[in-house]
Protein backbone atom coordinates (compact mmCIF):
# COMPACT_ATOMS: atom_id res chain seq x y z
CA UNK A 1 140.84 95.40 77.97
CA UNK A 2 143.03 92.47 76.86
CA UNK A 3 141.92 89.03 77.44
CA UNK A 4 143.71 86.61 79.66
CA UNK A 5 143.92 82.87 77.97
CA UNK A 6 142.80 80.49 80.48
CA UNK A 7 144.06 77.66 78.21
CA UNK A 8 147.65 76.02 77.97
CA UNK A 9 148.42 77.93 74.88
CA UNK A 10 148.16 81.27 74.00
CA UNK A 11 145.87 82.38 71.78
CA UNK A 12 146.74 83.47 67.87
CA UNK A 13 146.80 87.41 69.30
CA UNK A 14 148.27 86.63 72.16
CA UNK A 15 150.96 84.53 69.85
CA UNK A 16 150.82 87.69 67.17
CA UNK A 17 152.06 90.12 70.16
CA UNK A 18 154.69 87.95 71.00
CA UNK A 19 155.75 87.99 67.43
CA UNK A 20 155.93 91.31 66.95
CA UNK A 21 157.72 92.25 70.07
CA UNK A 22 160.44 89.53 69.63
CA UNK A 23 160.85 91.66 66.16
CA UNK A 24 160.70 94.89 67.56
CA UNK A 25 163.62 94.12 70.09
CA UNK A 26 165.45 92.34 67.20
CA UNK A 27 165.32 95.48 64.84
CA UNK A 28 166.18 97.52 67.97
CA UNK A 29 169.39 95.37 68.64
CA UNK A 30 170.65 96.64 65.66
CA UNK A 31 170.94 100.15 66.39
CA UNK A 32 171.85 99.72 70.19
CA UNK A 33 175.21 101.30 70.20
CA UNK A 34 174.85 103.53 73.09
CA UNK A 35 174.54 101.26 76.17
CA UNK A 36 177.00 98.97 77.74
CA UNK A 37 174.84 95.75 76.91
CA UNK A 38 176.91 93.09 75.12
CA UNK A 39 174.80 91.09 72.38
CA UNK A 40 177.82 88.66 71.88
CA UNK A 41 176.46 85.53 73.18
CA UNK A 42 175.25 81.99 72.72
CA UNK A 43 173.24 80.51 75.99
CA UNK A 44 171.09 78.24 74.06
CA UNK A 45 172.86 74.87 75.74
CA UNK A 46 171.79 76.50 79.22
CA UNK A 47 167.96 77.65 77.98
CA UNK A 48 166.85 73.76 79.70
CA UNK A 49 167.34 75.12 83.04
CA UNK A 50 164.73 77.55 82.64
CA UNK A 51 162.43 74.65 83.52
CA UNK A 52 163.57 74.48 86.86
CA UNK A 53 163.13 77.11 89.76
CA UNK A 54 166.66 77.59 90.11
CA UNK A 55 166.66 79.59 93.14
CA UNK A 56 170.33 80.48 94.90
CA UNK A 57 168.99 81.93 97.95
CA UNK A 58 172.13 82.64 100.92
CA UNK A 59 175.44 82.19 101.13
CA UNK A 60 177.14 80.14 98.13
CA UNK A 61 180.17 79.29 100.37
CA UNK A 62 177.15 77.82 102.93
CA UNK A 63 174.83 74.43 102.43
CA UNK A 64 171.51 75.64 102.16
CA UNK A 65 168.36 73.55 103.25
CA UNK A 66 166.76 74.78 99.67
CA UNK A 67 168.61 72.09 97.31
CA UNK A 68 167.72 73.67 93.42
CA UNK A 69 170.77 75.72 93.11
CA UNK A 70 173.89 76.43 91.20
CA UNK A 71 176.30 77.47 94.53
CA UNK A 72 179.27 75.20 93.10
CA UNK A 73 179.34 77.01 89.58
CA UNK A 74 178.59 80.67 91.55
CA UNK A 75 181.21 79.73 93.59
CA UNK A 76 183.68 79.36 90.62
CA UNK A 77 182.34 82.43 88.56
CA UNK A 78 183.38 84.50 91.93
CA UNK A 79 186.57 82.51 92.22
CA UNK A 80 187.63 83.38 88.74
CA UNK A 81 186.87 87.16 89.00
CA UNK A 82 188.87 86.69 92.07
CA UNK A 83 191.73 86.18 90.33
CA UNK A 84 191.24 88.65 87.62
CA UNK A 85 190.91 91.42 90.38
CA UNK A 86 194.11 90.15 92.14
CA UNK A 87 192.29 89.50 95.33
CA UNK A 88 194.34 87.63 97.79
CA UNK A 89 193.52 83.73 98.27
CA UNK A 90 191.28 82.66 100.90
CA UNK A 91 190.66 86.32 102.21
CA UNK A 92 188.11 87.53 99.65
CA UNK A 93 184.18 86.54 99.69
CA UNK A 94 181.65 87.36 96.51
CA UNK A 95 178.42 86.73 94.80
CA UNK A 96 176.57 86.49 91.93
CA UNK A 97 174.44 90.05 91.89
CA UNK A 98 171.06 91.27 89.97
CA UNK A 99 173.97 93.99 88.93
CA UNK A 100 176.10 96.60 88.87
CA UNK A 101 173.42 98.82 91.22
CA UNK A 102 173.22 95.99 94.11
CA UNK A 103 176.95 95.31 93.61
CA UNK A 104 177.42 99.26 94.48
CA UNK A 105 174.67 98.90 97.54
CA UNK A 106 176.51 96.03 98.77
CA UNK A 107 180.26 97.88 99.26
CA UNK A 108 178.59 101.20 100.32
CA UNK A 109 176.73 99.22 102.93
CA UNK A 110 179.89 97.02 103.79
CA UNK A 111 181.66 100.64 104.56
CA UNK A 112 178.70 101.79 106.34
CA UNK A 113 179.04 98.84 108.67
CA UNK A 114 182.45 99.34 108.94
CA UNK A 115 182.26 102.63 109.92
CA UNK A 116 178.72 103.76 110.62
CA UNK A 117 179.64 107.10 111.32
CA UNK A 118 181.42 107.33 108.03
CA UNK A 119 181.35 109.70 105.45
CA UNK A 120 180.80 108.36 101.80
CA UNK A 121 182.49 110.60 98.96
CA UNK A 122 181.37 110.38 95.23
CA UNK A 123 182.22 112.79 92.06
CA UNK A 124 179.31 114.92 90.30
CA UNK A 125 179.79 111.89 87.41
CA UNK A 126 179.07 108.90 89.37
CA UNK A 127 175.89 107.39 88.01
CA UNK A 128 172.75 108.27 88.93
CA UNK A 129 171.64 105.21 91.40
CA UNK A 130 174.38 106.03 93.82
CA UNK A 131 172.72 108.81 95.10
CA UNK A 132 169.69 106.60 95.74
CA UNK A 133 172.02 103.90 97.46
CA UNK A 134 172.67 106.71 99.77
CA UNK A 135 169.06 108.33 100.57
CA UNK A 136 168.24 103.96 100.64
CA UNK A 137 170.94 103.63 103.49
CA UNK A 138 170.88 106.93 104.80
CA UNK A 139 174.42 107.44 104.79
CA UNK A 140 175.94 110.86 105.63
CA UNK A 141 177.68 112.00 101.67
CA UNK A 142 179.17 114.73 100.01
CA UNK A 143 179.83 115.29 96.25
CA UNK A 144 183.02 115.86 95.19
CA UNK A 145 183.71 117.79 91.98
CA UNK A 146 184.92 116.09 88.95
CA UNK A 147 188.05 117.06 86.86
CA UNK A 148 186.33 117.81 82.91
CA UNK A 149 187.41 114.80 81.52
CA UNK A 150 185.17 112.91 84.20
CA UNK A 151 187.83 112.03 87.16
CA UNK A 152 187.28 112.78 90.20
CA UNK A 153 189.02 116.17 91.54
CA UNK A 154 191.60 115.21 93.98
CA UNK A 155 192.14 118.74 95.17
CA UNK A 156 188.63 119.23 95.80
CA UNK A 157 188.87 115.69 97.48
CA UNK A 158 191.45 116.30 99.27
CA UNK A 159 190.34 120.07 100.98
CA UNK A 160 186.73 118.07 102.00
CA UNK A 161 188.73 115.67 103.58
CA UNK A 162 190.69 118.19 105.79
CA UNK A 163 187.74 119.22 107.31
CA UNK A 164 186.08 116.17 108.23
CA UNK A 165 189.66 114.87 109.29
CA UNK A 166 187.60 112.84 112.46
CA UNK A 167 185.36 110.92 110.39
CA UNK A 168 186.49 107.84 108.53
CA UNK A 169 186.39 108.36 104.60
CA UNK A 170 184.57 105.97 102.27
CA UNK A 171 185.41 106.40 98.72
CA UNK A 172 183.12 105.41 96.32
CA UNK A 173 185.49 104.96 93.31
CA UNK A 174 184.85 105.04 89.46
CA UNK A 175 186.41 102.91 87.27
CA UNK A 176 184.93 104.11 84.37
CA UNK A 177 182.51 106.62 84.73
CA UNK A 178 179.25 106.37 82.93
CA UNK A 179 179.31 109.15 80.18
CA UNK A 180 183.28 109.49 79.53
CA UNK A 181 184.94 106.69 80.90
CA UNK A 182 186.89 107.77 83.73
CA UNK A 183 188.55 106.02 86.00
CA UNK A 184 189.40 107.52 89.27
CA UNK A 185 192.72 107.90 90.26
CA UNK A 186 192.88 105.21 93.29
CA UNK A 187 196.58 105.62 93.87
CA UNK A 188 196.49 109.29 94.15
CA UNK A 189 193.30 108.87 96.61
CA UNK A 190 195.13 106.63 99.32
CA UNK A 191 198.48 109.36 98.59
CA UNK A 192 196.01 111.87 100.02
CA UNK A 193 195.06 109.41 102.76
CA UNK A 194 198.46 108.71 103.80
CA UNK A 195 199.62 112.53 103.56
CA UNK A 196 196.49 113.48 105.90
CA UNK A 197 197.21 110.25 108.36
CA UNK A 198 193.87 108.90 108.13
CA UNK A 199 193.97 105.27 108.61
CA UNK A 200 190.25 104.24 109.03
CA UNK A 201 188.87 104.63 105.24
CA UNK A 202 187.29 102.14 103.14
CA UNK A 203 187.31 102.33 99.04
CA UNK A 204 184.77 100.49 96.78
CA UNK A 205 185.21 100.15 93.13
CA UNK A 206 182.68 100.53 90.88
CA UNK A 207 183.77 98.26 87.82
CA UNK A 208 180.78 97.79 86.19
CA UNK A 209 182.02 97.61 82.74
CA UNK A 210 185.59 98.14 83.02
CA UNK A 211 185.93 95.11 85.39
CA UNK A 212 185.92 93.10 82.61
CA UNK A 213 188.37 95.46 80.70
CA UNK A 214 190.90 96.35 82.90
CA UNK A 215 192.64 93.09 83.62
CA UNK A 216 192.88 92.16 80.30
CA UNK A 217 195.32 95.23 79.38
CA UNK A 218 198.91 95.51 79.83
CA UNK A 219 198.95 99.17 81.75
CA UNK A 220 195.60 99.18 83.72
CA UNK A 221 195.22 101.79 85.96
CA UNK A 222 195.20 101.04 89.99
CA UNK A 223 191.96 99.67 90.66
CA UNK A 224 191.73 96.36 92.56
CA UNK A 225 192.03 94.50 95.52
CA UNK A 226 195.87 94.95 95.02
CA UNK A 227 195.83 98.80 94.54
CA UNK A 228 193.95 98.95 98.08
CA UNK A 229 190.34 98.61 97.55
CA UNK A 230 187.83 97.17 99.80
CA UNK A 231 185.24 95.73 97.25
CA UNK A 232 184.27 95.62 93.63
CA UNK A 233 180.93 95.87 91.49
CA UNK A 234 181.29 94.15 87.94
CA UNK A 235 178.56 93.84 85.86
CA UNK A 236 177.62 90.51 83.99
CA UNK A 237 175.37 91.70 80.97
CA UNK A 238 177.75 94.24 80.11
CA UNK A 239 181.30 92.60 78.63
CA UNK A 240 180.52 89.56 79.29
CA UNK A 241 177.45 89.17 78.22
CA UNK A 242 174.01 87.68 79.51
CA UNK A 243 170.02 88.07 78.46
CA UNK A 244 169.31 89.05 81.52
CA UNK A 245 170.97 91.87 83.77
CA UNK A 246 173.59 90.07 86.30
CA UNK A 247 176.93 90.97 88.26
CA UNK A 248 179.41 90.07 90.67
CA UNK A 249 180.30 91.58 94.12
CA UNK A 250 183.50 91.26 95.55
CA UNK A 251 184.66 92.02 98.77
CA UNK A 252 187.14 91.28 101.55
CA UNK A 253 185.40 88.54 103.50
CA UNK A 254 186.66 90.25 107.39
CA UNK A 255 184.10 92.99 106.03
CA UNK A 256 181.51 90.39 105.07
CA UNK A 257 181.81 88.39 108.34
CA UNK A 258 181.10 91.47 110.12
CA UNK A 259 177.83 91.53 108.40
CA UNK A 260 177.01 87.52 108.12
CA UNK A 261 173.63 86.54 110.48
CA UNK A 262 172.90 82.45 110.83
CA UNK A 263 169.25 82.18 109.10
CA UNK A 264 167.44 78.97 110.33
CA UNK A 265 165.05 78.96 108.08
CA UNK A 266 166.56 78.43 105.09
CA UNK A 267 169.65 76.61 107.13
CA UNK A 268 172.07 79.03 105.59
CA UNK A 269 174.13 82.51 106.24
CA UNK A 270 172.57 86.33 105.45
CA UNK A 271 175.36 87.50 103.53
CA UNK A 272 173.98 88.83 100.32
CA UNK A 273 171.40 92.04 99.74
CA UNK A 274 168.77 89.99 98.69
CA UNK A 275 167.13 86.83 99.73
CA UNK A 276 165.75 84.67 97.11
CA UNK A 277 168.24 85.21 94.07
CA UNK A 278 168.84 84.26 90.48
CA UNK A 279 170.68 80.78 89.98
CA UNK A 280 170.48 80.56 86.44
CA UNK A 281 172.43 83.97 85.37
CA UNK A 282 175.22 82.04 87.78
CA UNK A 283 175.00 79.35 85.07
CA UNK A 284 175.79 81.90 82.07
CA UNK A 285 178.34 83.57 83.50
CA UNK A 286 180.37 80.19 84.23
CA UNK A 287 179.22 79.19 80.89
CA UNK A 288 180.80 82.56 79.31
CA UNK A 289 184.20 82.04 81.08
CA UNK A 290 184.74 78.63 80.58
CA UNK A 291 183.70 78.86 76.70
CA UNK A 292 185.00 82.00 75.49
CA UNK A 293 187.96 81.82 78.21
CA UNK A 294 190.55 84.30 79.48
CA UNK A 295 191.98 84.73 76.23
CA UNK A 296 188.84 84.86 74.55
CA UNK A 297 188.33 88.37 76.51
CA UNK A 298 191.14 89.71 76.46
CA UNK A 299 191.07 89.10 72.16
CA UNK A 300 187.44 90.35 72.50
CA UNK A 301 188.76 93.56 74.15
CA UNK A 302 191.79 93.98 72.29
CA UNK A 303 189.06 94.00 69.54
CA UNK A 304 186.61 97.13 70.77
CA UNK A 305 189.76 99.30 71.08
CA UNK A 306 190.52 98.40 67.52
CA UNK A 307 186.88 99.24 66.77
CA UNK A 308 186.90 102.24 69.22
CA UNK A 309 189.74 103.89 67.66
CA UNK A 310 187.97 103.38 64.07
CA UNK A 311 184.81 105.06 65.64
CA UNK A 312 186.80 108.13 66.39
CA UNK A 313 188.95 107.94 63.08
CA UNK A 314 185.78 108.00 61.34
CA UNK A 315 184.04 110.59 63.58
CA UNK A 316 186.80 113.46 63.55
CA UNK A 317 186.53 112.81 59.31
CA UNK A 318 183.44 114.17 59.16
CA UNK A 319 184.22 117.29 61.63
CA UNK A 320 183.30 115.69 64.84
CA UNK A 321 185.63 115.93 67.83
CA UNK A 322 185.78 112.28 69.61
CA UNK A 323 188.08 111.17 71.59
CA UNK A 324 188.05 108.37 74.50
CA UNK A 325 190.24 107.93 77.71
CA UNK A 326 192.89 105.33 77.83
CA UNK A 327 191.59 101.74 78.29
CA UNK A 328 188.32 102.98 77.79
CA UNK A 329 185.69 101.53 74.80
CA UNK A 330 183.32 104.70 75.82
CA UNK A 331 183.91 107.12 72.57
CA UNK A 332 182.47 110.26 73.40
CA UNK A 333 181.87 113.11 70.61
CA UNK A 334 179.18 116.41 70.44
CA UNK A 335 175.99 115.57 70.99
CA UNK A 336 173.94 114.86 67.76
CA UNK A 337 170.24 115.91 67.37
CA UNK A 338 167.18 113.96 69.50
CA UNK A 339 166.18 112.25 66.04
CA UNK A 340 169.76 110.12 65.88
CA UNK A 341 169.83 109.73 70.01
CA UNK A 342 166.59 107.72 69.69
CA UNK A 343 167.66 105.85 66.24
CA UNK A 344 171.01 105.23 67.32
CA UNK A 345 169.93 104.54 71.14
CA UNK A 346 172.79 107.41 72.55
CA UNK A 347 173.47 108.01 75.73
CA UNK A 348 172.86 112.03 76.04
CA UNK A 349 174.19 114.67 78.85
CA UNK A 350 174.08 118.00 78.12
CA UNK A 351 176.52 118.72 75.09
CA UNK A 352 177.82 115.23 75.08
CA UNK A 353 176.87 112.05 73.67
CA UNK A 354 178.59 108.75 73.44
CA UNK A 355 179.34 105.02 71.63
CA UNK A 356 180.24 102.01 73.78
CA UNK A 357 182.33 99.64 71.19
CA UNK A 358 180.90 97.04 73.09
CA UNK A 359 182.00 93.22 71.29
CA UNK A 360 178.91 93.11 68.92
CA UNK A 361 179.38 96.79 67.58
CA UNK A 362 180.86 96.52 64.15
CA UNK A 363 182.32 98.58 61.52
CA UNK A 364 179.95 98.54 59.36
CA UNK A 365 177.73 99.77 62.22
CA UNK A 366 180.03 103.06 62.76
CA UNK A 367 179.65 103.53 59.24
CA UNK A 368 175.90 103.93 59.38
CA UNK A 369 176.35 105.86 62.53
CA UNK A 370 178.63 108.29 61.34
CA UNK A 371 177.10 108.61 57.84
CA UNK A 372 173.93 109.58 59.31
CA UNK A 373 175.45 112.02 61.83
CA UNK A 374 177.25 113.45 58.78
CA UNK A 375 173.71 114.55 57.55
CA UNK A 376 172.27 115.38 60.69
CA UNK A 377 170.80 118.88 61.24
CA UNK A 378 169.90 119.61 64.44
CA UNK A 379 166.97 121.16 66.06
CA UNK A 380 167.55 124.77 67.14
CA UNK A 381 164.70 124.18 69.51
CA UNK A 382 166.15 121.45 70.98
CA UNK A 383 166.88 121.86 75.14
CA UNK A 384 170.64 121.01 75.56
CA UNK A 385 172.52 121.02 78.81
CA UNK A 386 169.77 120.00 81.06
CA UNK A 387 169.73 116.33 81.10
């Protein structure tokens, strides 16, 4: 049984342990191609406010009787995204999130308020913790086929929706799936809306990674407050960047004030999903924006489709067919064998695997990757198809 130091520092094993695990996950950086976590970052000015329990409990639009927070630089990290996802002034509410996961809770549970006896509707690609979102809120669902390049299938959509006619719709949209890169095709969802008359729907966006893409491109696809959705989930740790997991949830604020209870305790509004929240990742997402900057992104994204495109060039040299969707850094390509998933840290489903040309993925890293694909001989025994 380990020992527990009782003194103020730790001991030299205790101090050994932490050694070797900061080099383990050092080494492991290197070969984490796989996963939308970028490594592209510099928070070291910021690492002083670890000494303080930052703590940005409620509303950040509200004065809260619990003084150690960062509301005014939340409040400006939300304001910027604002823009970025064309939300109109004054009429749109957000806050900093734990990520993508509680941004998606948050605008199922907005539509769920909205319309309690509503319907949510999800493809067969949407990631896995939606389905627990629903079982969580026990909101009525049905799956909706996806197209094979990941999209949702608007026919099938669009024949479910005929038959439940009487109950109000809410979409949860992809905008960028999590093993191709799909984004659903918003437009042609409220087309079907309009052709069946129903009025009462309510689409969220799931933006987890693309949120950061998409606005930085000159032909995005419809996907924001502009194209007709009701809220957004974008993810913090992913292009942007953070140590620790973080995101952003957006939403029309007539939905949130629907939602809002006065709190006495803390002297503040219930708006958010949780109570007690982080107020330093608030800190490094301001820091991001205002340091790297607008431009900064869109050069940084401008970049991974560069780097993208060279993944695939590379890949389809040694046999392999990749390809990736349009405004999309996800390059997916046959799954390699079990051996290179764990070395390479790939994200496997059945005969498909995938690299996300996330900012700190280099060249030289696609290289190594694709060299050692090149030699890979997979295991016959190997289960494929299943996960």
């Amino acid at each position: 049984m380990a020992q527990i130091s009782t003194g103020s520092s730790p001991t030299a094993e205790d101090q050994r342990r932490l050694d070797d695990l900061y080099e383990m996950l050092r080494r492991e950086s290197e070969h984490s191609v796989g996963y939308p976590c970028n490594q592209l970052f510099d928070y070291g000015p910021l690492y002083r406010f670890l000494d303080l329990p930052v703590n940005n409990i409620g509303d950040p639009y509200v004065t809260s009787n619990f003084h150690v927070n960062t509301h005014p630089f939340e409040r400006e990290v939300v304001e910027t995204l604002g823009r970025l996802t064309r939300a109109p002034a004054g009429s749109f509410w957000g806050y900093v999130t734990s990520g993508g996961t509680e941004g998606n809770l948050y605008g199922i549970f907005l539509g769920r308020e909205l319309f309690p006896g509503g319907v949510v509707y999800y493809s067969e690609d949407t990631h896995y913790s939606v389905n627990k979102i629903l079982r969580c809120l026990q909101v009525r669902n049905i799956m909706i086929k996806s197209d094979p390049d990941g999209r949702m299938d608007l026919d099938d959509l669009r024949e479910t929706l005929k038959i439940h006619r009487d109950v109000p719709p809410i979409i949860f949209a992809n905008i960028g799936t999590t093993m191709k890169g799909a984004i659903d095709d918003v437009a042609g969802i409220r087309r079907i809306f309009d052709d069946l008359a129903i009025h009462a729907h309510y689409i969220h966006s799931d933006a987890a990674l693309s949120g950061m893409i998409l606005p930085f491109v000159d032909d995005p696809q419809p996907w924001d407050f502009s194209d007709g959705v009701d809220s957004i989930a974008i993810s913090g740790h992913k292009m942007i960047g953070s140590p620790m997991p973080c995101g952003v949830a957006l939403a029309k604020k007539s939905h949130v004030d629907r939602i809002a209870r006065n709190i006495e305790y803390v002297g503040t509004l219930d708006t958010t999903v949780l109570g007690s929240r982080n107020g330093v990742t608030p800190l490094f997402l301001w820091y991001a924006l205002r340091t790297v900057g607008l431009e900064g992104f869109r050069r940084r994204v401008e970049s991974c489709f560069e780097t993208a495109d060279y993944a695939i060039r590379r890949l389809k040299e040694i046999g392999r067919d990749a390809w990736r969707h349009r405004n999309s850094i996800t390059v997916v390509f046959p799954r390699p064998s079990m051996r290179l998933i764990r070395r390479w840290q790939l994200a496997p489903h059945r005969h498909d695997a995938h690299v996300i040309v996330m900012p700190h993925v280099t060249r030289e890293q696609i290289d190594r990757l694709v060299e050692d694909i090149a030699g890979d001989t997979p295991d016959p025994t190997e289960e494929r198809g299943t996960s």
